[in-house]
Protein backbone atom coordinates (compact mmCIF):
# COMPACT_ATOMS: atom_id res chain seq x y z
CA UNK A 1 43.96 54.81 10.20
CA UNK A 2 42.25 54.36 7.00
CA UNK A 3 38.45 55.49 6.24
CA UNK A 4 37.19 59.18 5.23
CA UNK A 5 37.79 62.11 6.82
CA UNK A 6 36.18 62.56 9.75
CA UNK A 7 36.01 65.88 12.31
CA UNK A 8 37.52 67.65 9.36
CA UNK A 9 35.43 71.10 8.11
CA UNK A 10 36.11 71.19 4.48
CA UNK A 11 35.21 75.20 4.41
CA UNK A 12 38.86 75.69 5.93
CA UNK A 13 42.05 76.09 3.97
CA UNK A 14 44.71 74.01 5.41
CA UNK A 15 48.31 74.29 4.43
CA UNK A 16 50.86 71.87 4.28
CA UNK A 17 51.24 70.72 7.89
CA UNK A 18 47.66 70.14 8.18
CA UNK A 19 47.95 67.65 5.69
CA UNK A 20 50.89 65.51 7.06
CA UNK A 21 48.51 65.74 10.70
CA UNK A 22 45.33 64.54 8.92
CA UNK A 23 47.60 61.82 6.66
CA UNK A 24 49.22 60.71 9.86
CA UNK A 25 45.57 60.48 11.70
CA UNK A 26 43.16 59.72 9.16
CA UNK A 27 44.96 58.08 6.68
CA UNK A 28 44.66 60.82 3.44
CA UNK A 29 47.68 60.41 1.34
CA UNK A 30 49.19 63.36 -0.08
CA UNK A 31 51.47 62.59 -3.30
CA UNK A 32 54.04 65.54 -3.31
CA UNK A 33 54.83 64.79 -7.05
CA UNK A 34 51.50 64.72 -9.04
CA UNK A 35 50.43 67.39 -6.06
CA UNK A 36 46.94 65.22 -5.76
CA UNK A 37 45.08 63.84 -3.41
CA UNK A 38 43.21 60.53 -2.32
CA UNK A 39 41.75 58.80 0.18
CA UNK A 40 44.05 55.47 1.04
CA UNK A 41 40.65 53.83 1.79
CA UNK A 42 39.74 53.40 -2.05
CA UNK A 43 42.19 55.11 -3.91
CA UNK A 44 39.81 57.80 -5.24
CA UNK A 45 41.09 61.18 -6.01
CA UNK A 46 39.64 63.94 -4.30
CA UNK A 47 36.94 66.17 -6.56
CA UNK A 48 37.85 69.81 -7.43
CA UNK A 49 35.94 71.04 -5.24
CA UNK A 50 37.93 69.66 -2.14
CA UNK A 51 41.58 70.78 -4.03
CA UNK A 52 40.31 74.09 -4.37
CA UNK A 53 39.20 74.08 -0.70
CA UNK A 54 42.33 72.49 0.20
CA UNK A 55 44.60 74.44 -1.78
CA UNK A 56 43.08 77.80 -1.06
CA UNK A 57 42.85 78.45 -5.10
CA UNK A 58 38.30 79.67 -4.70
């Protein structure tokens, strides 16, 4: 699938399996090397808001 994130609530901190589920549903790609973030349907990085969210680093 590729499009935003949808059903997700950005106020919980996922770990690591949660992002290989919502890559393998929804399509986020997860880059273990640069450790960032984008949506595969433009490319766009995530903001720091969602890495901080995702990452658990408030």
């Amino acid at each position: 699938y590729k499009g935003t994130l949808v059903g997700v609530d950005t106020s919980d901190k996922v770990n690591v399996l949660d992002f290989f589920r919502i890559e393998f549903w929804v399509g986020l790609e997860y880059d273990i090397v640069t450790q960032k973030h984008y949506w595969s349907y433009d490319g766009s990085p995530l903001d720091d808001t969602w890495k901080a969210q995702i990452f658990g680093n408030t």
